[in-house]
PDB file of N, CA and C in Angstrom:
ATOM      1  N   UNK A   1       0.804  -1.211   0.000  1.00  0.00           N
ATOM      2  CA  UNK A   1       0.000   0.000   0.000  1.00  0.00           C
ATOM      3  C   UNK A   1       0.841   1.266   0.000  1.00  0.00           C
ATOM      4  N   UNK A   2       2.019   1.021   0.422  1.00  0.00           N
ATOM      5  CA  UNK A   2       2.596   2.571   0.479  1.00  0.00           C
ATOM      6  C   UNK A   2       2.560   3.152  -0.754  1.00  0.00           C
ATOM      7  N   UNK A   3       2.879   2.256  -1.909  1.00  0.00           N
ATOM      8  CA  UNK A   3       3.268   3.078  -3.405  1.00  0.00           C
ATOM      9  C   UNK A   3       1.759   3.813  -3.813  1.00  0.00           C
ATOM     10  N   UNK A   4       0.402   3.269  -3.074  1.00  0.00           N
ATOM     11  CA  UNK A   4      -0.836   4.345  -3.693  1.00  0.00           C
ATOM     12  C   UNK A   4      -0.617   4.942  -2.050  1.00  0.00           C
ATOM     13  N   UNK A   5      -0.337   5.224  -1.239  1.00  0.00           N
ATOM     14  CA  UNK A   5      -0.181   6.575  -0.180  1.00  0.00           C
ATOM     15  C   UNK A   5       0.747   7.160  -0.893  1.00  0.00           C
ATOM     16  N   UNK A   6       1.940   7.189  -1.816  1.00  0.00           N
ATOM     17  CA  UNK A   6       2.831   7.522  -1.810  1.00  0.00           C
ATOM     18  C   UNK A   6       2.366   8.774  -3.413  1.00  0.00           C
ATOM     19  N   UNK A   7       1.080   8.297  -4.294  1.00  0.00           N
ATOM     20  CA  UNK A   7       0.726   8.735  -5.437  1.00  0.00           C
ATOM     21  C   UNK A   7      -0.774   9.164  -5.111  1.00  0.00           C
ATOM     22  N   UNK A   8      -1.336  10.044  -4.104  1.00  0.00           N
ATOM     23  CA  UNK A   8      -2.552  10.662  -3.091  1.00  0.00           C
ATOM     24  C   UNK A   8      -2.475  12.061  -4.059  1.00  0.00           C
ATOM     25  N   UNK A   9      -3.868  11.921  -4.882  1.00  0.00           N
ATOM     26  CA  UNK A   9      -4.276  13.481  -5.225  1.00  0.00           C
ATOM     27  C   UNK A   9      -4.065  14.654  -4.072  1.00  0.00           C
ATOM     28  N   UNK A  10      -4.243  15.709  -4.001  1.00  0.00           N
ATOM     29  CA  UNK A  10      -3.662  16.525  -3.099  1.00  0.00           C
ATOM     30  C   UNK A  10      -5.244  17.076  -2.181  1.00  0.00           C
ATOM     31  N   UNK A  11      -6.299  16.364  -2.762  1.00  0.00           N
ATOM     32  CA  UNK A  11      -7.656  16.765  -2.183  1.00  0.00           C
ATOM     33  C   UNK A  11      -7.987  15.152  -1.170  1.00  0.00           C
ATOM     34  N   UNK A  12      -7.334  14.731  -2.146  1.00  0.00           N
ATOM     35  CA  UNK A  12      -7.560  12.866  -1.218  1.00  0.00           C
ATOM     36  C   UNK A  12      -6.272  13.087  -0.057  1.00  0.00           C
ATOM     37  N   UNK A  13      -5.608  13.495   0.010  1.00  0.00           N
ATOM     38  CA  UNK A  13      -4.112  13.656   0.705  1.00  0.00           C
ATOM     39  C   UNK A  13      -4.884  14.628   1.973  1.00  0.00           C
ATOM     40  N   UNK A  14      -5.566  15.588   1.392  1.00  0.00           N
ATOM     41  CA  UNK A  14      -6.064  16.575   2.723  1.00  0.00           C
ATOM     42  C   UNK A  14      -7.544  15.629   3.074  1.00  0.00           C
ATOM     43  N   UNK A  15      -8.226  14.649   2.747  1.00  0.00           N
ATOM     44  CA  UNK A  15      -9.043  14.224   3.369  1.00  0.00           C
ATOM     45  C   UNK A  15      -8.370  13.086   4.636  1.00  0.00           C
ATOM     46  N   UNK A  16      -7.113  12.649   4.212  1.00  0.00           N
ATOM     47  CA  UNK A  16      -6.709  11.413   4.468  1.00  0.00           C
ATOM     48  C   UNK A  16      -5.610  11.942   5.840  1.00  0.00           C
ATOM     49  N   UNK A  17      -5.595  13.150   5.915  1.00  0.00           N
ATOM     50  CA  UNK A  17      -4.868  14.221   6.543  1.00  0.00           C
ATOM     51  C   UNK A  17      -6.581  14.422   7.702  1.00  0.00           C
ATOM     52  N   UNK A  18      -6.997  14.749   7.268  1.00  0.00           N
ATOM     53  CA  UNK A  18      -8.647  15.135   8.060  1.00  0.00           C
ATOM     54  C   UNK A  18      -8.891  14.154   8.861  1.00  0.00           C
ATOM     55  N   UNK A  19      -8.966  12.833   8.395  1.00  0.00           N
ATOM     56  CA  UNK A  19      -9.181  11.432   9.199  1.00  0.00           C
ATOM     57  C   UNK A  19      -8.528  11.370  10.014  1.00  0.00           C
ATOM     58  N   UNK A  20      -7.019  11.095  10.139  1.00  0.00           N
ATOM     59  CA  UNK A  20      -5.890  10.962  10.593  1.00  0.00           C
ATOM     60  C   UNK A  20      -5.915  12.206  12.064  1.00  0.00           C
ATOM     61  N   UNK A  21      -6.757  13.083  11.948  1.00  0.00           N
ATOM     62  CA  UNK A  21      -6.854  14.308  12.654  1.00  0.00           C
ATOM     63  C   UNK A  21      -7.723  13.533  13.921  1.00  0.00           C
ATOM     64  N   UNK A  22      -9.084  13.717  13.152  1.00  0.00           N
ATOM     65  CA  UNK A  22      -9.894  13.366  14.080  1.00  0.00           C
ATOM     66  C   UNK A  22     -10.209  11.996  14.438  1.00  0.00           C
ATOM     67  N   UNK A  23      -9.572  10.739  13.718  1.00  0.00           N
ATOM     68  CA  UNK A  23      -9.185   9.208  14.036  1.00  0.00           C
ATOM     69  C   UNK A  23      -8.564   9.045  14.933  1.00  0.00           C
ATOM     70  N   UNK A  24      -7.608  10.043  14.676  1.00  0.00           N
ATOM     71  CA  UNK A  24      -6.039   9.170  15.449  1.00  0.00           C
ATOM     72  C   UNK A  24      -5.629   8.231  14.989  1.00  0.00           C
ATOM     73  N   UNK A  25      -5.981   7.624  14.338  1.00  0.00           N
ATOM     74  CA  UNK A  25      -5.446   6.084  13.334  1.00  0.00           C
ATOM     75  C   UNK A  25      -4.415   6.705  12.348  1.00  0.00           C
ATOM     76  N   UNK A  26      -3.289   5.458  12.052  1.00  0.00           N
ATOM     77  CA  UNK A  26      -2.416   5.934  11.579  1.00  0.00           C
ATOM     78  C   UNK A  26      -2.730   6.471   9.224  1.00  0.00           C
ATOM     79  N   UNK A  27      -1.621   6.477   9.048  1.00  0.00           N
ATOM     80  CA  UNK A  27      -2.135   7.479   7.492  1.00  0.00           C
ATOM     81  C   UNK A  27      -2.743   6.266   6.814  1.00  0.00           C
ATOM     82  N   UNK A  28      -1.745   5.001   6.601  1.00  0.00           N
ATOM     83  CA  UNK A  28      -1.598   3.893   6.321  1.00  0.00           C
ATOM     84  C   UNK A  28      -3.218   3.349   6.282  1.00  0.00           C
ATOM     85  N   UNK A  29      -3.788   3.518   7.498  1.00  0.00           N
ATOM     86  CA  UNK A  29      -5.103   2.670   7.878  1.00  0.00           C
ATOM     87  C   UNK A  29      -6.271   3.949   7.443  1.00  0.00           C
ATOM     88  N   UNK A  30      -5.563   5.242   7.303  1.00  0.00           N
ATOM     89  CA  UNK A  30      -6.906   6.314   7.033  1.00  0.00           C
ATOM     90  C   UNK A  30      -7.377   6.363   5.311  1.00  0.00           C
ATOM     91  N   UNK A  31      -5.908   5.777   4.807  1.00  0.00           N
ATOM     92  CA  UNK A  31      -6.007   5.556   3.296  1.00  0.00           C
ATOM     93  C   UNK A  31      -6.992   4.274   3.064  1.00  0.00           C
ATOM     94  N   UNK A  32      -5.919   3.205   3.631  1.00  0.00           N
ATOM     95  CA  UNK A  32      -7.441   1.902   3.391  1.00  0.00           C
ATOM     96  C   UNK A  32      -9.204   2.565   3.535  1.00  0.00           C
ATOM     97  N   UNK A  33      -9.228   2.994   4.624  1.00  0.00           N
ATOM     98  CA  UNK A  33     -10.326   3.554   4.771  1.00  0.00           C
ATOM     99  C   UNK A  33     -11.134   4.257   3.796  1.00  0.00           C
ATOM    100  N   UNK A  34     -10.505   5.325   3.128  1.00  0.00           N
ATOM    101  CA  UNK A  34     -11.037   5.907   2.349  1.00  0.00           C
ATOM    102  C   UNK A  34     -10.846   5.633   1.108  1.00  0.00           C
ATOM    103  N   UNK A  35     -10.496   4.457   0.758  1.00  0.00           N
ATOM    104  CA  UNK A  35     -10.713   3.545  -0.697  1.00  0.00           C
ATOM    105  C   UNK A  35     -11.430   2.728  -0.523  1.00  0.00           C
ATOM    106  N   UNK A  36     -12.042   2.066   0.780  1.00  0.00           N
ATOM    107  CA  UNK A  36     -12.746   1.295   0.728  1.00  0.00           C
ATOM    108  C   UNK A  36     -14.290   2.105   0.670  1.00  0.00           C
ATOM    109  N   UNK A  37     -14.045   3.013   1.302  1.00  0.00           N
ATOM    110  CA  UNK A  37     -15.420   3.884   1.108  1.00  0.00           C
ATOM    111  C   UNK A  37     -15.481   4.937  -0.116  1.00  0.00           C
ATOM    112  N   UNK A  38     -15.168   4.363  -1.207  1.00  0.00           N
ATOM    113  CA  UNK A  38     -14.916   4.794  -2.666  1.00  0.00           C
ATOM    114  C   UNK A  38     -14.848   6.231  -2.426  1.00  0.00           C
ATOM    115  N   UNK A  39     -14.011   6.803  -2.135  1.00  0.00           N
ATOM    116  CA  UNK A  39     -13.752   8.321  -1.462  1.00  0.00           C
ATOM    117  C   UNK A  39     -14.603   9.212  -0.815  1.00  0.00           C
ATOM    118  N   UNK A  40     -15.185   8.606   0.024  1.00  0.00           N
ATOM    119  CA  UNK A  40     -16.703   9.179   0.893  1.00  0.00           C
ATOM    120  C   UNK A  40     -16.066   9.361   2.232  1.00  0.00           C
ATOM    121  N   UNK A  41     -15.864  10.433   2.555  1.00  0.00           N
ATOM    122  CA  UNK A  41     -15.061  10.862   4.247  1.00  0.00           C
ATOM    123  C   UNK A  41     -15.921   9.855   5.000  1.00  0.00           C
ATOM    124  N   UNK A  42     -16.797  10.333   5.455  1.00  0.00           N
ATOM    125  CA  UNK A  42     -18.102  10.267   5.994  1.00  0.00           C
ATOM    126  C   UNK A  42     -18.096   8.309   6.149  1.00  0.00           C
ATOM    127  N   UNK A  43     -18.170   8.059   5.407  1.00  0.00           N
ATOM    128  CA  UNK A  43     -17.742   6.285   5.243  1.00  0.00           C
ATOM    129  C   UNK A  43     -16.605   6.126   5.726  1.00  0.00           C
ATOM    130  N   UNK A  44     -15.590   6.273   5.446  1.00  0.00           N
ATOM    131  CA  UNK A  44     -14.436   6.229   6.241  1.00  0.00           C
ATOM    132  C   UNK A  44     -13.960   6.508   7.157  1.00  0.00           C
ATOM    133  N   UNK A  45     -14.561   7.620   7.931  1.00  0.00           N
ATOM    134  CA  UNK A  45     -14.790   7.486   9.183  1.00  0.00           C
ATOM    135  C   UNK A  45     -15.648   6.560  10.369  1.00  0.00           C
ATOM    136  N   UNK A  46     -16.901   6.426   9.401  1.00  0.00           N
ATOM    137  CA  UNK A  46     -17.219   5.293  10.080  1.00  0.00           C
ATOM    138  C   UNK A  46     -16.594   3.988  10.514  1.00  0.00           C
ATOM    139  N   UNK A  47     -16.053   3.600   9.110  1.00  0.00           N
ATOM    140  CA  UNK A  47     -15.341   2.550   8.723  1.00  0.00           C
ATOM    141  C   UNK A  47     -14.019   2.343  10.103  1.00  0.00           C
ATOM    142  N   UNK A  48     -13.313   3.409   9.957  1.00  0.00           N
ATOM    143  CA  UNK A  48     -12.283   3.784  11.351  1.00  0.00           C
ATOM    144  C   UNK A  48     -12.868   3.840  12.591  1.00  0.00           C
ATOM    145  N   UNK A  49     -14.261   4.123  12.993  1.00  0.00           N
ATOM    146  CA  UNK A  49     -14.098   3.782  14.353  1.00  0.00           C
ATOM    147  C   UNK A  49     -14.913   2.859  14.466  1.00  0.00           C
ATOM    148  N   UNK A  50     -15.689   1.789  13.369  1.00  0.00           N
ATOM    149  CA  UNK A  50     -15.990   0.631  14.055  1.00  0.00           C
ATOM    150  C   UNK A  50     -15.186  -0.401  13.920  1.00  0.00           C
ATOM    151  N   UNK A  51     -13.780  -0.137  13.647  1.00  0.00           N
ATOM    152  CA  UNK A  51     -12.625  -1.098  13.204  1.00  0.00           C
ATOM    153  C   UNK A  51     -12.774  -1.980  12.361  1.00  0.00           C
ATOM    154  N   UNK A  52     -13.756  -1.919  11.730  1.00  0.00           N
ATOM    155  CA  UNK A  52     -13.938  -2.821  10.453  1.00  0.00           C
ATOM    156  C   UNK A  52     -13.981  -2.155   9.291  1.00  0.00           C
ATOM    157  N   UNK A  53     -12.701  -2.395   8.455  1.00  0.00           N
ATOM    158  CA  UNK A  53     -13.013  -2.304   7.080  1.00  0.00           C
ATOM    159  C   UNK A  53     -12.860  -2.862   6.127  1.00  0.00           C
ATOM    160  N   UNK A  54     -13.833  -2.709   5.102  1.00  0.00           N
ATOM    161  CA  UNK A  54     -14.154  -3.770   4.493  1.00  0.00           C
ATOM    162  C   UNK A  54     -12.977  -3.966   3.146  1.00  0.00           C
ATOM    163  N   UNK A  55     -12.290  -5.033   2.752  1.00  0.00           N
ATOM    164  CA  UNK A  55     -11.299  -5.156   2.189  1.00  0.00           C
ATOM    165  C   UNK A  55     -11.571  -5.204   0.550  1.00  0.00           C
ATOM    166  N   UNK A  56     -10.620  -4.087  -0.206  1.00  0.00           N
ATOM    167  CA  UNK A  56     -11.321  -3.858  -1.485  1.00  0.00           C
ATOM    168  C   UNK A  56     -11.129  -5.083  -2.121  1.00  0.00           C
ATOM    169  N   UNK A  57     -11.806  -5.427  -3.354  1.00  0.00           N
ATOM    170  CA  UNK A  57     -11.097  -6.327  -4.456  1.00  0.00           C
ATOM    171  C   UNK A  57     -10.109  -6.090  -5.117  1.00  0.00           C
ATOM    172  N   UNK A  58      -9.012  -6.741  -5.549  1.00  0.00           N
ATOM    173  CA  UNK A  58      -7.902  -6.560  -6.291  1.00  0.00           C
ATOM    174  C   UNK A  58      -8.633  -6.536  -7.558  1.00  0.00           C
ATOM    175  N   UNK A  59      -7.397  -5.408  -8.622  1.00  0.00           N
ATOM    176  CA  UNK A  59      -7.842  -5.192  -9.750  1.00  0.00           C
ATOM    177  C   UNK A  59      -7.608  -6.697 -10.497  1.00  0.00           C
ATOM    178  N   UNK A  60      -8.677  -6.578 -11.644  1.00  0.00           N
ATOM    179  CA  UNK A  60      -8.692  -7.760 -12.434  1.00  0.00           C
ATOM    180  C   UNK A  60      -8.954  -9.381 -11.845  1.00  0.00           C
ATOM    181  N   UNK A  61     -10.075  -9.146 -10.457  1.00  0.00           N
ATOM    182  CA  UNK A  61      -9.969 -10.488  -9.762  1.00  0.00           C
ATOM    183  C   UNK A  61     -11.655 -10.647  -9.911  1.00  0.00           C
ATOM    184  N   UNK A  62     -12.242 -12.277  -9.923  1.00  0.00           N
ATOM    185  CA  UNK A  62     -12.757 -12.458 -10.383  1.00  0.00           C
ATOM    186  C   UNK A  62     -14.210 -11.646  -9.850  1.00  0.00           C
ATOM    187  N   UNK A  63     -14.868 -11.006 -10.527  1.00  0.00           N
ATOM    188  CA  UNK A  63     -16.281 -10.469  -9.914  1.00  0.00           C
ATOM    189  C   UNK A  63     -15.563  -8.742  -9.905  1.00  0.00           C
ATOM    190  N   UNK A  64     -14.338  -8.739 -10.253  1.00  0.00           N
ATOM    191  CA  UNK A  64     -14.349  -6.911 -10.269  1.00  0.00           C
ATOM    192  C   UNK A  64     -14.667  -6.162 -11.439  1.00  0.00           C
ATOM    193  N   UNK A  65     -15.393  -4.909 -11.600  1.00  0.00           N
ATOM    194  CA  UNK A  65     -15.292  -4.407 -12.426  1.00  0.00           C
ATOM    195  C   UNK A  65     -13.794  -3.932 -13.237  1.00  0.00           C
ATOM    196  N   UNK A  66     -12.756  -3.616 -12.139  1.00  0.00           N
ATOM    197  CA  UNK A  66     -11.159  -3.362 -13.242  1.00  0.00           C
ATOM    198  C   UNK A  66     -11.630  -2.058 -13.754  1.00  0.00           C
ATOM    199  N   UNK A  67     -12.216  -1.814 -14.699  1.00  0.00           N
ATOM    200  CA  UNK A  67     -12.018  -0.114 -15.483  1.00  0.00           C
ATOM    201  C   UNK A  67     -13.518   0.530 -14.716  1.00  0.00           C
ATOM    202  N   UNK A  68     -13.713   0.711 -13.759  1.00  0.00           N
ATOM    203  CA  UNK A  68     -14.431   1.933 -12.939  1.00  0.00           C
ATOM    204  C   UNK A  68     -13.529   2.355 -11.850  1.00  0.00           C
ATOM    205  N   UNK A  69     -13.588   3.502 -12.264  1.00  0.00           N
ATOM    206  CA  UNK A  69     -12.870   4.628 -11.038  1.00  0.00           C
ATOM    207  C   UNK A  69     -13.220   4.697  -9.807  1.00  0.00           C
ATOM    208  N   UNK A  70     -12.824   4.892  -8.719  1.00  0.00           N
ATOM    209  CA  UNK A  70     -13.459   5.037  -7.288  1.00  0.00           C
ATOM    210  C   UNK A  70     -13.984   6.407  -7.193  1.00  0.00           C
ATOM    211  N   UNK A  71     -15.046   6.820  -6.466  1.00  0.00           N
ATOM    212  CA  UNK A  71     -15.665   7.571  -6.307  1.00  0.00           C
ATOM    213  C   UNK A  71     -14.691   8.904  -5.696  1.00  0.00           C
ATOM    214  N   UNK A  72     -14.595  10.144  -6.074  1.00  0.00           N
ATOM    215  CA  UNK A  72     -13.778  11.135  -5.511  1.00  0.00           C
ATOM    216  C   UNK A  72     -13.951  11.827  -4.471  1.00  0.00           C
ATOM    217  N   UNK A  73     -14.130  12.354  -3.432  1.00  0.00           N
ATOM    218  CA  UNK A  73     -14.752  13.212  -2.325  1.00  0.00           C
ATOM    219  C   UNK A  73     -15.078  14.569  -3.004  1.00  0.00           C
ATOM    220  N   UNK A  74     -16.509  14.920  -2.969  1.00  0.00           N
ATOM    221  CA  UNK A  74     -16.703  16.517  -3.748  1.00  0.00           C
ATOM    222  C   UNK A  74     -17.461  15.859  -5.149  1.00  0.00           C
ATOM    223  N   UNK A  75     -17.299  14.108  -5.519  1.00  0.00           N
ATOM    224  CA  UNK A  75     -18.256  14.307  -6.633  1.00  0.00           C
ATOM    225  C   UNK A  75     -19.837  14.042  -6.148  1.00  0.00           C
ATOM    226  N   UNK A  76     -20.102  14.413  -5.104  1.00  0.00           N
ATOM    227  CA  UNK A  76     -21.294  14.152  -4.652  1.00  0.00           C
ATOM    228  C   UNK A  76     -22.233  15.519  -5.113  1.00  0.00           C
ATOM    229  N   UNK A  77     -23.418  15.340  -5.372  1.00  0.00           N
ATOM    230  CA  UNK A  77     -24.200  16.772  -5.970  1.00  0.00           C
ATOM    231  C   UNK A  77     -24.431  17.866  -5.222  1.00  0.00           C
ATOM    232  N   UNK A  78     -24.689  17.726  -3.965  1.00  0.00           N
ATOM    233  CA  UNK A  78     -24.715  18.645  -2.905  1.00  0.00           C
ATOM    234  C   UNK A  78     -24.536  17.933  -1.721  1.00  0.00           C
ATOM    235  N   UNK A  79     -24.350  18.769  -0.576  1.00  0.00           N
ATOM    236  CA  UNK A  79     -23.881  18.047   1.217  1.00  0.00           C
ATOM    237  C   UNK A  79     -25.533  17.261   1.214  1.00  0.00           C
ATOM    238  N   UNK A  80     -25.026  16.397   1.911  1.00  0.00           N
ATOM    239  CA  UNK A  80     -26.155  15.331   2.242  1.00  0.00           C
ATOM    240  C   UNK A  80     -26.832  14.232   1.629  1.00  0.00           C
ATOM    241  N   UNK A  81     -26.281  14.308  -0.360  1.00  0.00           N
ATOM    242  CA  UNK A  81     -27.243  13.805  -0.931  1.00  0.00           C
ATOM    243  C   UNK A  81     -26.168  12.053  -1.311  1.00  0.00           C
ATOM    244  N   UNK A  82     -25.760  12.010  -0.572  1.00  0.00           N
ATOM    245  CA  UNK A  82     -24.786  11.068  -0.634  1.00  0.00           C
ATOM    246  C   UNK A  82     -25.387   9.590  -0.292  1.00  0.00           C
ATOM    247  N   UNK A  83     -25.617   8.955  -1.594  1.00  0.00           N
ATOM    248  CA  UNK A  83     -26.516   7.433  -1.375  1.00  0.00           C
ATOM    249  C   UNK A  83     -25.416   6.836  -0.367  1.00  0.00           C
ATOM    250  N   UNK A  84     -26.285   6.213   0.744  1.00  0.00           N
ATOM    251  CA  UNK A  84     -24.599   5.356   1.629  1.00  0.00           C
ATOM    252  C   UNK A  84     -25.391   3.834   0.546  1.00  0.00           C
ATOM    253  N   UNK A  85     -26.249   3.602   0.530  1.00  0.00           N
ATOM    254  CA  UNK A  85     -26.768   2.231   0.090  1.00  0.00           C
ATOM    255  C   UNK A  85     -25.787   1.550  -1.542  1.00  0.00           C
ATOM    256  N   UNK A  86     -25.762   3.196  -2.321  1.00  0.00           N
ATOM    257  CA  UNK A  86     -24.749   2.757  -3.751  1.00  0.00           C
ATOM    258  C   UNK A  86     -23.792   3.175  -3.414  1.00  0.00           C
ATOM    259  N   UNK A  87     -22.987   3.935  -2.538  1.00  0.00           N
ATOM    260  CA  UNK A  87     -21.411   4.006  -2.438  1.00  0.00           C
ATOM    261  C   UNK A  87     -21.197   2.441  -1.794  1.00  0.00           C
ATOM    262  N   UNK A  88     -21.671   1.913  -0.467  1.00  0.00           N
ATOM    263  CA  UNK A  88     -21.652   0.571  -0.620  1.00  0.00           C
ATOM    264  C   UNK A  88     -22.006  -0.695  -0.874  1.00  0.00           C
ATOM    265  N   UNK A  89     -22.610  -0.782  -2.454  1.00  0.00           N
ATOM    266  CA  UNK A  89     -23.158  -1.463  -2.474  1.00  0.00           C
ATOM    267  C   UNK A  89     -22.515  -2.529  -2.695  1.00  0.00           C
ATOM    268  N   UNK A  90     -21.004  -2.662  -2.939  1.00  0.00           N
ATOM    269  CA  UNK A  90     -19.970  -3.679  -3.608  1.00  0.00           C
ATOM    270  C   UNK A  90     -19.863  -4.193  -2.334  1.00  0.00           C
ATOM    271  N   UNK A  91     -20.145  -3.789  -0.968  1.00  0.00           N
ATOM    272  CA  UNK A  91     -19.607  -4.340  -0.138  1.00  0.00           C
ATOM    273  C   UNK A  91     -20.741  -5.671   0.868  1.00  0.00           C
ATOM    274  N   UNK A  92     -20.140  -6.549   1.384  1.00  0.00           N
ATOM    275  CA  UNK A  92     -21.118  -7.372   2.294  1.00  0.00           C
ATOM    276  C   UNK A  92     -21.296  -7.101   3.729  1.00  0.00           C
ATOM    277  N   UNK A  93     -22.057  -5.869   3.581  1.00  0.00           N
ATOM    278  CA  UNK A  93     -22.371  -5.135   5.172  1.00  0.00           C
ATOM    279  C   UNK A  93     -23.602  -5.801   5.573  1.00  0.00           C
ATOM    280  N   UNK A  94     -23.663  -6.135   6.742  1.00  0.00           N
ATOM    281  CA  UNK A  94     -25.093  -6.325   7.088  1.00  0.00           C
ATOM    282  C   UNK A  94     -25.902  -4.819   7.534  1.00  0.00           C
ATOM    283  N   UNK A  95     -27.576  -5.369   7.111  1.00  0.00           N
ATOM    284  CA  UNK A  95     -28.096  -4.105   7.317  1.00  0.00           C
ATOM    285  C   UNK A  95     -28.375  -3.404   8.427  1.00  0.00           C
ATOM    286  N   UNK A  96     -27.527  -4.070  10.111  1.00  0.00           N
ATOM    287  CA  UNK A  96     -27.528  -2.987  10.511  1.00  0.00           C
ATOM    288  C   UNK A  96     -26.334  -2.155  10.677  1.00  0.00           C
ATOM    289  N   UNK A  97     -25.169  -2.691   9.870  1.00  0.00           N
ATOM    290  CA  UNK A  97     -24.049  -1.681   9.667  1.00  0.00           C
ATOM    291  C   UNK A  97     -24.502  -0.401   8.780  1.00  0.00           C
ATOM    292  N   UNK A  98     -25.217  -1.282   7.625  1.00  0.00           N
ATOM    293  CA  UNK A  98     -25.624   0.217   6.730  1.00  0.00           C
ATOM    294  C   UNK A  98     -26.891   0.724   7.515  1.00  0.00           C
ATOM    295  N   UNK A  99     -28.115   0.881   8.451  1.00  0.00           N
ATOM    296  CA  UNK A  99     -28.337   1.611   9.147  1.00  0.00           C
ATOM    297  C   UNK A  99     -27.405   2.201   9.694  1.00  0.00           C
ATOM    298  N   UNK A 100     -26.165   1.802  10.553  1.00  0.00           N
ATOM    299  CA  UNK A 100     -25.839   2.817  11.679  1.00  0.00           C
ATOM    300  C   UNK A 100     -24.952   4.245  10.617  1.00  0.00           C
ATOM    301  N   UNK A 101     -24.450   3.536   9.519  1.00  0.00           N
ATOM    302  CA  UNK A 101     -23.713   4.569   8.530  1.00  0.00           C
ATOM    303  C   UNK A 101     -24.792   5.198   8.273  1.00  0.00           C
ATOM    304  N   UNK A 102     -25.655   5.210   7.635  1.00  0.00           N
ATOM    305  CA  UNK A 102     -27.079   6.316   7.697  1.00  0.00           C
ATOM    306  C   UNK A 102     -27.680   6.938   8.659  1.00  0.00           C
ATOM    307  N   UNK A 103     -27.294   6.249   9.594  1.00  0.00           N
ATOM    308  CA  UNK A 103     -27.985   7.510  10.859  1.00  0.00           C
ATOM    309  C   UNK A 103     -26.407   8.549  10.770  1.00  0.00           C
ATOM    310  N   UNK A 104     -25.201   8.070  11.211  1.00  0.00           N
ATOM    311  CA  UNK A 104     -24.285   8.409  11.088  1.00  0.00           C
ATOM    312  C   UNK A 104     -24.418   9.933  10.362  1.00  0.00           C
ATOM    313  N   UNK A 105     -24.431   9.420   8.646  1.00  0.00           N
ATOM    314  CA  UNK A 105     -24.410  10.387   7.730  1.00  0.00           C
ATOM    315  C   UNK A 105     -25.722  11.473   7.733  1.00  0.00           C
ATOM    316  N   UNK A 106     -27.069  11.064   8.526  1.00  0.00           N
ATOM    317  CA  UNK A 106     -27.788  12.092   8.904  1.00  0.00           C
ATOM    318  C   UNK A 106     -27.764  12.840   9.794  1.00  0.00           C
ATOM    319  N   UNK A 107     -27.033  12.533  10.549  1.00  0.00           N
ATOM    320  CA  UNK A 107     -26.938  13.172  12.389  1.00  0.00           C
ATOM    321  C   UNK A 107     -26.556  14.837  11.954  1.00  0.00           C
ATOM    322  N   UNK A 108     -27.082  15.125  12.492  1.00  0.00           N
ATOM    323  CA  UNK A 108     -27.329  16.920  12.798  1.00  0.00           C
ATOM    324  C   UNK A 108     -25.787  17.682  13.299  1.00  0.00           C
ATOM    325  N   UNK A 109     -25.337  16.961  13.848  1.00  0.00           N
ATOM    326  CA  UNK A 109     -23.751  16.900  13.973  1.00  0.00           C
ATOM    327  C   UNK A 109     -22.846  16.668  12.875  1.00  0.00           C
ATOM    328  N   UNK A 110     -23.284  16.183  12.192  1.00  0.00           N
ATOM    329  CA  UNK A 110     -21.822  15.000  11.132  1.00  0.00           C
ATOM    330  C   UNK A 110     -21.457  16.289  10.142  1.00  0.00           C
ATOM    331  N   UNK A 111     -22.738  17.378   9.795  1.00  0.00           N
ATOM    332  CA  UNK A 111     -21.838  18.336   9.001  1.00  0.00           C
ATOM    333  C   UNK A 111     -20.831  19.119   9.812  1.00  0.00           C
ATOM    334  N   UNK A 112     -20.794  19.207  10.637  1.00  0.00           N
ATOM    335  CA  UNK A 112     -19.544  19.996  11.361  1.00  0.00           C
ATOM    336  C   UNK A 112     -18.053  18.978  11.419  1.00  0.00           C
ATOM    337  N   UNK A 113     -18.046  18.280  11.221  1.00  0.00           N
ATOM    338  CA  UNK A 113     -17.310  17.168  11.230  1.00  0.00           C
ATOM    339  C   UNK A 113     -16.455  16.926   9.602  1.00  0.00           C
ATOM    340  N   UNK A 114     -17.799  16.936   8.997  1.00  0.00           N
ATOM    341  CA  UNK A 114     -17.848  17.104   7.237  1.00  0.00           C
ATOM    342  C   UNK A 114     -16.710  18.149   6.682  1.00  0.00           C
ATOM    343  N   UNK A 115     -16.890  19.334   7.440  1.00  0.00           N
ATOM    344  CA  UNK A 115     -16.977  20.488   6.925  1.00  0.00           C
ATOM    345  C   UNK A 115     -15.395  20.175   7.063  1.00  0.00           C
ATOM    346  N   UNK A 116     -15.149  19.855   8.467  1.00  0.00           N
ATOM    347  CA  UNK A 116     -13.181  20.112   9.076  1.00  0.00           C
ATOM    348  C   UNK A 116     -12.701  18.796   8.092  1.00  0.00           C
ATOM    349  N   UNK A 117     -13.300  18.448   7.285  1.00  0.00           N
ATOM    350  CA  UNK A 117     -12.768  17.350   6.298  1.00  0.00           C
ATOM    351  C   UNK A 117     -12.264  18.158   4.584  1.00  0.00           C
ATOM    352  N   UNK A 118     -13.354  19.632   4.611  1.00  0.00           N
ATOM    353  CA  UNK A 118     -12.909  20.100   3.153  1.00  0.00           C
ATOM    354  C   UNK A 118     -11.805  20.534   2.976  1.00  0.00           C
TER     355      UNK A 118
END
C-alpha cells in the first residue's frame, strides 16, 4: 500500500490528513479507509471507528469491475445527498451496519465534522 499513499491526489491527501486528525489512526489505515469507502469521508470514518473495514477487491480479480474509477470526495451533488446504500453497495455489510452509517451520515452533527474534512 505505500506506493498508492505515496501517489494521493492533493484533495484525497487533505481528506486522508482530516481522518488521521480526528481518528487518530495511523495514514496507512486512514487511506485503506477511504478507498474502501470509494472516497466518501463520511464512510471512512465510520469505517475507522468501528474497526472494520471492508477489504477492497484486487484489480482484475474475479467479480471486479477493473475499469471503474473510485468515487472522488466533492463528486457528490450537494452536502447530504450522498446514497450510503450505492457508495456501498460492492460491499457485504449487514443491514444494521448500513443503518448505523445512515444515521451516522444524517446526524445533525456530522456536518460539522464534514466540513473540518474540506
Amino acid at each position: 500500500m505505500p506506493a498508492q499513499a505515496e501517489s494521493l491526489s492533493p484533495e484525497v491527501e487533505a481528506s486522508v490528513n482530516e481522518l488521521m486528525a480526528i481518528s487518530g489512526k495511523p495514514k496507512e489505515l486512514c487511506v485503506q479507509a477511504l478507498q474502501a469507502a470509494q472516497g466518501v469521508p463520511d464512510i471512512a470514518f465510520e469505517f475507522l471507528m468501528s474497526g472494520h473495514i471492508p477489504q477492497m477487491p484486487q484489480p482484475g480479480a474475479a467479480g471486479g469491475e477493473g475499469g471503474e474509477a473510485p468515487m472522488e470526495y466533492g463528486d457528490e451533488e450537494e452536502e447530504g445527498s450522498v446514497d450510503v446504500g450505492q457508495a456501498l453497495g460492492n460491499y457485504n455489510l449487514s443491514a444494521e451496519t448500513m443503518q448505523q452509517i445512515q444515521a451516522l451520515v444524517q446526524n445533525p452533527s456530522f456536518p460539522m465534522i464534514r466540513q473540518r474534512m474540506v
